[in-house]
Protein backbone atom coordinates (compact mmCIF):
# COMPACT_ATOMS: atom_id res chain seq x y z
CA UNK A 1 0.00 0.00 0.00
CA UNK A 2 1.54 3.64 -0.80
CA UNK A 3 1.74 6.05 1.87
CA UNK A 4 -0.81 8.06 -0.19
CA UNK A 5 -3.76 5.57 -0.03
CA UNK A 6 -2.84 4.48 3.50
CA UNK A 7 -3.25 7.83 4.52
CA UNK A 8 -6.37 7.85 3.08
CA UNK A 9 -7.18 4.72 4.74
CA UNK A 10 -6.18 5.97 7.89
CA UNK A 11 -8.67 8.94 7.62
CA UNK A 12 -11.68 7.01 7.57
CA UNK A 13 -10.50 4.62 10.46
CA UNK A 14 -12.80 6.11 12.64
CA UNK A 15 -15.47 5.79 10.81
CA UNK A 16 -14.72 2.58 10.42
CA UNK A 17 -14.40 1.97 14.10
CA UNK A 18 -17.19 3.27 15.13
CA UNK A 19 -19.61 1.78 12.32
CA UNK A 20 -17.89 -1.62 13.32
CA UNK A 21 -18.63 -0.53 17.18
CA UNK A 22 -22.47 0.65 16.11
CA UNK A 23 -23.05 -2.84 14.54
CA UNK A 24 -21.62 -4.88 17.42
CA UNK A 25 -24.18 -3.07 20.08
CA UNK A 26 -26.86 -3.77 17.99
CA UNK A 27 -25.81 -7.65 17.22
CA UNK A 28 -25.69 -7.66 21.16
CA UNK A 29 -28.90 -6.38 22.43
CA UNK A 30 -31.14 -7.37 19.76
CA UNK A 31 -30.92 -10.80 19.56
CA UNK A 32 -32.45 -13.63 21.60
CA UNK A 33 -29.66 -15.40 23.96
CA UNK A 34 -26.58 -13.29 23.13
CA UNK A 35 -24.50 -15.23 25.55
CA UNK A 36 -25.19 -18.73 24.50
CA UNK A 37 -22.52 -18.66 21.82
CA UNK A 38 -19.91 -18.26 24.56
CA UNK A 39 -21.40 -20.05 26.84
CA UNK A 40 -22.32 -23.18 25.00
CA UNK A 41 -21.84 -23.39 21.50
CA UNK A 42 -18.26 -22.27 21.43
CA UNK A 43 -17.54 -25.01 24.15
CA UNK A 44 -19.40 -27.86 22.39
CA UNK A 45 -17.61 -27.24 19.27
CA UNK A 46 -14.41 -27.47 20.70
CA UNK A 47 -15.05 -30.42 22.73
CA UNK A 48 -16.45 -32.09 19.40
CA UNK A 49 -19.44 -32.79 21.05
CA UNK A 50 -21.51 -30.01 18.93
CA UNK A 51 -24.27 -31.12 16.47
CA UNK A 52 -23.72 -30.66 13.02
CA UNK A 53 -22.99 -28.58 11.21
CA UNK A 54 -21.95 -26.41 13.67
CA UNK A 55 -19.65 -29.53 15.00
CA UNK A 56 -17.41 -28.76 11.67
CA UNK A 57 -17.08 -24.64 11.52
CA UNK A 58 -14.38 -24.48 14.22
CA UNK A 59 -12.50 -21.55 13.19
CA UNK A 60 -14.38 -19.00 14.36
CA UNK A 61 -14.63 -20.76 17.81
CA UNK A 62 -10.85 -21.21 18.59
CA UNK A 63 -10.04 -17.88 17.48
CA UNK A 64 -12.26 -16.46 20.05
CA UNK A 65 -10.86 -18.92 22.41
CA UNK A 66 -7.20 -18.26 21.65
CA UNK A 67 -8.08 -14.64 22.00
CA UNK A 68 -9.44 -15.01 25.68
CA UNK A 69 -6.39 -17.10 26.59
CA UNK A 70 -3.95 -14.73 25.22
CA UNK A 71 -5.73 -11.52 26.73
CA UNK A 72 -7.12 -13.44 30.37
CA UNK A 73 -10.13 -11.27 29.38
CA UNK A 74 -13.85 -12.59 30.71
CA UNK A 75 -15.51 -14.73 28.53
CA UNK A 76 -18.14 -12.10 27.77
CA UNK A 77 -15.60 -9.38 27.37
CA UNK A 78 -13.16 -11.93 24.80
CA UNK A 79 -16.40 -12.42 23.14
CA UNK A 80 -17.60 -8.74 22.40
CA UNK A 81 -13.62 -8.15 21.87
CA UNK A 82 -13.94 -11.04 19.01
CA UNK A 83 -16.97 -9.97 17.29
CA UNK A 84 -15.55 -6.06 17.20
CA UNK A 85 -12.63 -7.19 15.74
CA UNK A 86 -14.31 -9.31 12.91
CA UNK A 87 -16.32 -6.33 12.54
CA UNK A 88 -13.21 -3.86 12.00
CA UNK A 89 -11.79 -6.54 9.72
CA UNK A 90 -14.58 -7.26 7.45
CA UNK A 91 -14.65 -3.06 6.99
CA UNK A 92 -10.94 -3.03 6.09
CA UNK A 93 -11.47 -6.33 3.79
CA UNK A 94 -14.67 -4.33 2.43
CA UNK A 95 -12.21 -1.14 1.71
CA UNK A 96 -9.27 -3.48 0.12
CA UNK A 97 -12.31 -5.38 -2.17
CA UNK A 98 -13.60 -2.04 -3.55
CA UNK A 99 -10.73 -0.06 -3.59
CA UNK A 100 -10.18 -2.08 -6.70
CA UNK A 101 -11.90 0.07 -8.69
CA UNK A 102 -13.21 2.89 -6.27
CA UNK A 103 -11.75 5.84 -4.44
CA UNK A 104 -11.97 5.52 -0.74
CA UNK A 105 -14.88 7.84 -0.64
CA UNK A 106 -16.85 5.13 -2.98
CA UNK A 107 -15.09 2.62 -0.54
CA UNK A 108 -16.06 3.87 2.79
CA UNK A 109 -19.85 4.55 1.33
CA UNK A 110 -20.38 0.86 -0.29
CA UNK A 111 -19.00 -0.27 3.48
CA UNK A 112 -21.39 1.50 5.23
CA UNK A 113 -24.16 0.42 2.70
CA UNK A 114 -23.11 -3.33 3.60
CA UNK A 115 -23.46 -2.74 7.60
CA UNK A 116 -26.45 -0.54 7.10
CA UNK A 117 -28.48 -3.94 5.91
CA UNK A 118 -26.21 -6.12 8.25
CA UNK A 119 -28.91 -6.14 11.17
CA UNK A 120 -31.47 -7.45 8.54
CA UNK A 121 -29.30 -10.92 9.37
CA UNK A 122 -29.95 -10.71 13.33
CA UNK A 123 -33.58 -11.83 13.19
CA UNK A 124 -34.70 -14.88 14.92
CA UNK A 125 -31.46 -16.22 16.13
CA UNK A 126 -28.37 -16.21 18.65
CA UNK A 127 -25.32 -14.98 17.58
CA UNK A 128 -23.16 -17.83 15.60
CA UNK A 129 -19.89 -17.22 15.75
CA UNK A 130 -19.00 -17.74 12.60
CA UNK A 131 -21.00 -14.88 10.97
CA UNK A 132 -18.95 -11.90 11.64
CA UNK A 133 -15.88 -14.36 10.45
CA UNK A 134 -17.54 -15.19 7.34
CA UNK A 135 -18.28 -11.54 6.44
CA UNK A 136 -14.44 -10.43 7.20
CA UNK A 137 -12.68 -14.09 5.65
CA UNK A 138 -15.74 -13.83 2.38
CA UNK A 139 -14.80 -10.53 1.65
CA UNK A 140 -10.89 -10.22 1.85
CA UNK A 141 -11.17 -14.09 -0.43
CA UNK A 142 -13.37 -11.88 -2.76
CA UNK A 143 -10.83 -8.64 -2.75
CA UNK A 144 -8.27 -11.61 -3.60
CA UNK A 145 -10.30 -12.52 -6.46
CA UNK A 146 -10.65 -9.79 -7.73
CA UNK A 147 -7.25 -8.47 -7.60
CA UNK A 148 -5.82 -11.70 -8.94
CA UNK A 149 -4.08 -12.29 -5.51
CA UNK A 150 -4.03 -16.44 -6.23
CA UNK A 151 -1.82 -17.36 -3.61
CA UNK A 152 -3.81 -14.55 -0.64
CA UNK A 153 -6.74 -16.71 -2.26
CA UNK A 154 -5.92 -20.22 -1.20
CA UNK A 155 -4.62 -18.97 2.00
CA UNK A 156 -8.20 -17.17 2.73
CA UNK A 157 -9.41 -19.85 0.92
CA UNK A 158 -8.00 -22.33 4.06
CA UNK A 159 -9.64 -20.17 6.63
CA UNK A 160 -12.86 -19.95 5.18
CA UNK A 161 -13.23 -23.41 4.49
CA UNK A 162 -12.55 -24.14 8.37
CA UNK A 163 -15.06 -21.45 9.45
CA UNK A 164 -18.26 -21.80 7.21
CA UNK A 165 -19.15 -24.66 4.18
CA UNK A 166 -20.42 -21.87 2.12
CA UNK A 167 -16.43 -21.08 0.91
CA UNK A 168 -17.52 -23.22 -1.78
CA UNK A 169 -18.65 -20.66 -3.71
CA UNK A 170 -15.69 -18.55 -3.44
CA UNK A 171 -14.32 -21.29 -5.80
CA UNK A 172 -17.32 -20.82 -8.00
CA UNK A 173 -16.64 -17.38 -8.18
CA UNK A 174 -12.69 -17.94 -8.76
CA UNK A 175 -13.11 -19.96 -11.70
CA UNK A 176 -15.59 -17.94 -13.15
CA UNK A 177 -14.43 -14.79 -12.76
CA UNK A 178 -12.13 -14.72 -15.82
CA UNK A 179 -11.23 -16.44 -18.84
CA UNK A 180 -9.68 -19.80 -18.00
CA UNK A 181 -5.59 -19.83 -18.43
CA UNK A 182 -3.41 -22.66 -18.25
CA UNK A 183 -2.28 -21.00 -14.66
CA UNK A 184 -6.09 -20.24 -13.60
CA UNK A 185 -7.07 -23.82 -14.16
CA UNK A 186 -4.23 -25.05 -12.02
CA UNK A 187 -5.19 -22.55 -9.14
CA UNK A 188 -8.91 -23.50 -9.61
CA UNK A 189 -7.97 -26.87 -9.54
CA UNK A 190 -5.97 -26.78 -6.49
CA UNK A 191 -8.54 -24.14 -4.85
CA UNK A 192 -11.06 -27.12 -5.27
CA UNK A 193 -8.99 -29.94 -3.40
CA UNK A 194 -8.04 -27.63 -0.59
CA UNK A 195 -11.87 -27.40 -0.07
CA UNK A 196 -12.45 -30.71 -0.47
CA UNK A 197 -9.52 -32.04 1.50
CA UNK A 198 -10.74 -29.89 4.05
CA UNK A 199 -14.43 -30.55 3.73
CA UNK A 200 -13.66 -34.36 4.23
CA UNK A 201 -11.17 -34.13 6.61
CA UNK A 202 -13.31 -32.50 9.38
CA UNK A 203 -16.10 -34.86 9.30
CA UNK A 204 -12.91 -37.53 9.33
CA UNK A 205 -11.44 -35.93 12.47
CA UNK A 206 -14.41 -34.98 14.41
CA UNK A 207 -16.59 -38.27 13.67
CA UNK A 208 -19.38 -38.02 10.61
CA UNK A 209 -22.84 -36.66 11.79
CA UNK A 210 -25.69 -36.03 9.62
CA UNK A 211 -28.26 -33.95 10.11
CA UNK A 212 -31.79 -33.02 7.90
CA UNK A 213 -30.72 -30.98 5.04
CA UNK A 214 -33.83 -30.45 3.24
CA UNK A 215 -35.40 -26.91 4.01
CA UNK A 216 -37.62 -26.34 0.88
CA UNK A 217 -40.70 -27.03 1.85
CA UNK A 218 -40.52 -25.80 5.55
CA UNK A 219 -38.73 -22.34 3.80
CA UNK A 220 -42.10 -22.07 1.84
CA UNK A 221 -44.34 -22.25 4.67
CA UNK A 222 -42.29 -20.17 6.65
CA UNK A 223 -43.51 -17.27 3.67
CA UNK A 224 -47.17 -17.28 5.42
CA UNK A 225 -47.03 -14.99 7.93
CA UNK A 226 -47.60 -16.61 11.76
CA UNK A 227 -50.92 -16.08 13.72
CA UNK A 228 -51.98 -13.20 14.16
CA UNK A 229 -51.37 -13.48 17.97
CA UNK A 230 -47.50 -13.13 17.61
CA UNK A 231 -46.28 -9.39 17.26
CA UNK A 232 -46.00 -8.32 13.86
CA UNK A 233 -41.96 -8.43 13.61
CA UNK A 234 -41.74 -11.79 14.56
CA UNK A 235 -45.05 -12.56 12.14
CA UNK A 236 -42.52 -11.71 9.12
CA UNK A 237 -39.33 -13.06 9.89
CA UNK A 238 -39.71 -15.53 6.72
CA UNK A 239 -39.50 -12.44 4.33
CA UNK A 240 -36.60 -10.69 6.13
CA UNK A 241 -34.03 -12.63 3.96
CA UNK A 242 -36.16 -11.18 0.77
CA UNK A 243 -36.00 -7.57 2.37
CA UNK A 244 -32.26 -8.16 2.50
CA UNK A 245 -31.46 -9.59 -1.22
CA UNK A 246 -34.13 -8.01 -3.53
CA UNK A 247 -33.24 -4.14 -3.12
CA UNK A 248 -29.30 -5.33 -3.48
CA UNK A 249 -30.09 -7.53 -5.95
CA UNK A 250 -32.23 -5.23 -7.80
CA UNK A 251 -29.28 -2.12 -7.68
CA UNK A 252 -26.95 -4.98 -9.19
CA UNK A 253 -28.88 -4.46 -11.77
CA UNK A 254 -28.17 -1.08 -12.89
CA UNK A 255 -25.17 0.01 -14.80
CA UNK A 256 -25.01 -3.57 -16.27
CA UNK A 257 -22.52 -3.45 -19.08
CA UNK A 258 -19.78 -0.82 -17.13
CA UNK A 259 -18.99 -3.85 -14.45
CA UNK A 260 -16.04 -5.97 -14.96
CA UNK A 261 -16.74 -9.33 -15.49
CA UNK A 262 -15.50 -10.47 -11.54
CA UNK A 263 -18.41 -7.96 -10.16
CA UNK A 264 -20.92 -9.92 -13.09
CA UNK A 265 -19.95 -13.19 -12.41
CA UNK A 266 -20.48 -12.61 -8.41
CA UNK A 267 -23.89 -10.98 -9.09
CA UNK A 268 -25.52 -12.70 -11.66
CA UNK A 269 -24.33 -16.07 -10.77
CA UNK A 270 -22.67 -16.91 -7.51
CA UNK A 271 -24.86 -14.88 -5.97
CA UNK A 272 -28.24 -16.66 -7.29
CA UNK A 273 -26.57 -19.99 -6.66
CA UNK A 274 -25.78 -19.21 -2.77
CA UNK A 275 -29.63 -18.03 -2.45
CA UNK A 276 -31.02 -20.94 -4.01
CA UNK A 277 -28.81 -23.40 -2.19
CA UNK A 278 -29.67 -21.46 0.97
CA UNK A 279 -33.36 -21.85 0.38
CA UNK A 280 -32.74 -25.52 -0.19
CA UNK A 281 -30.95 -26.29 2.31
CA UNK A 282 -30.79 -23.61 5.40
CA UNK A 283 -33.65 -22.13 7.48
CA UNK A 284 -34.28 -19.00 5.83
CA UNK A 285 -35.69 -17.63 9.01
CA UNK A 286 -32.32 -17.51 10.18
CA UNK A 287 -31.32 -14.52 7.92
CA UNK A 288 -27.84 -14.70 9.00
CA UNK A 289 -27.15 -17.55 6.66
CA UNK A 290 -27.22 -14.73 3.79
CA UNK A 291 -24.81 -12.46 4.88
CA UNK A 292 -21.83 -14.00 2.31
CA UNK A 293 -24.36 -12.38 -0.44
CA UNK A 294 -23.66 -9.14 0.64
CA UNK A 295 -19.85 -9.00 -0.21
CA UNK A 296 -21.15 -11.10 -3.59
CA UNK A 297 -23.60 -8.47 -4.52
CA UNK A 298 -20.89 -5.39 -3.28
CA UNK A 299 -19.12 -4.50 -6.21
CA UNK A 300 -22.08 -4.29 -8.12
CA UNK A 301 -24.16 -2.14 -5.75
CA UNK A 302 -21.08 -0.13 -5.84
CA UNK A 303 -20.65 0.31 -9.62
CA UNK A 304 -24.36 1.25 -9.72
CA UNK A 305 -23.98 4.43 -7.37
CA UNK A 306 -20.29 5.39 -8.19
CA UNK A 307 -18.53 5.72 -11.20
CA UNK A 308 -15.19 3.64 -10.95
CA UNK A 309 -11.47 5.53 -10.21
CA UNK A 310 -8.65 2.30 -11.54
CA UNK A 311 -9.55 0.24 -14.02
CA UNK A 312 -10.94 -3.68 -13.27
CA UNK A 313 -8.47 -5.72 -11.35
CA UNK A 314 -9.03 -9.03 -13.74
């Protein structure tokens, strides 16, 4: 990074730091049970005694347990430490991943567009772990991407495959987003077994669980409103996911043909793929589960309210 544009970075720190300290008070008192990820998720999953899948996403859990050790802190304190921090870093991945093409005003704007739809994914659920991780680890593998970083790929590529299953679509969106080489197809190639070795080798280690994948039909009854006799916000919680994607998806839209083909790809295709795996497989009343879309959808969001400052990365 030049001392110019880390000047410039260093400017909007604050901003940063305080949207990524806005967001974590909100994740904290809004949602049902904010301890119980600290309290017993985080321990089940590192005793290997958690229920899958949650048995098999053990990044995020001994990162916020090697954290605690290192600082002594309080388990609540290590824990609101942890989430801050994943906060902060999936604003600085956000800069990196628009920066790309954008000026840092364009930057720090689609960033604050991304956490200004973020609380749309607390509804009806405790705080995973792993969410705040995979918004920070999906992002910076996406900035990768995009800047043709291979090797920062497969590293991020590593982490996010130990933190969430849904890093299989960052190899979607690597071999997709540009014409296939002799050198991409050996990167894609190896991108793939990393994910699978990894993929395999958890439910090795840990002991194979399964667990009732198929969401489909509940997801579609989950579109009719509840009673009447539950409050209203909790009535619509099926459609929160929709209130999420559609706007984002629909602002994708604009300013079609001035995207680069990595922004495209991520918005046309990866994008739809995640949703309709999601809605196959994953409770959409959990909204959380969409929250790698939002990094998907960024650069297009971006490129329809800004008008790009470097030219595309790949």
């Amino acid at each position: 990074m030049s001392p110019r544009r880390a000047a410039s970075l260093l400017r909007l720190l604050p901003l940063y730091l305080a949207l990524a300290t806005a967001i974590g008070f909100v994740d904290y008192h809004i949602r049902p049970h904010p301890d119980l990820g600290f309290t017993k998720y985080i321990p089940e999953v590192l005793a290997g005694t958690a229920e899958a899948p949650g048995r098999y996403r053990v990044l995020a859990p001994a990162a916020y347990q090697l954290l605690a050790d290192l600082t002594g802190a309080t388990p609540l304190i290590a824990w609101l430490v942890f989430r801050w921090l994943c906060l902060l870093a999936a604003l600085l991945a956000g800069h990196l991943y628009l920066r790309t093409w954008f000026d840092d005003g364009a930057a720090a704007a689609g960033n604050a567009c991304v956490f200004a739809l973020l609380p749309l994914t607390f509804t009806n659920g405790w705080p995973n772990p792993d969410q705040f991780t995979e918004l920070a680890l999906f992002t910076f593998a996406c900035a990768c991407i995009a800047r043709g970083w291979h090797a920062a790929f497969l590293v991020s590529l590593v982490l996010n495959a130990f933190n969430r299953e849904t890093s299989i679509f960052l190899v979607m969106l690597f071999v997709l987003a540009a014409p296939l080489s002799r050198s991409r197809a050996i990167v894609g190639a190896a991108a793939t077994a990393i994910w699978l070795v990894i993929w395999a080798g958890l439910r090795w280690y840990l002991g194979f669980e399964s667990y009732d994948m198929w969401q489909l039909s509940r997801n579609v009854e989950r579109l009719i409103p509840l009673p009447a006799n539950f409050p209203p916000y909790y009535r619509m919680y099926g459609w929160f996911f929709l209130i999420l994607l559609v706007p984002s998806f629909i602002l994708a839209a604009w300013r079609w043909r001035a995207q680069p083909r990595v922004a495209r790809v991520a918005a046309a295709i990866v994008a739809p793929a995640y949703v309709i795996v999601a809605i196959m497989f994953s409770s959409v009343i959990e909204s959380r589960i969409f929250t790698a879309v939002l990094p998907l959808l960024l650069p297009s969001i971006a490129f329809a309210l800004f008008a790009p400052s470097t030219p595309e990365a790949v």
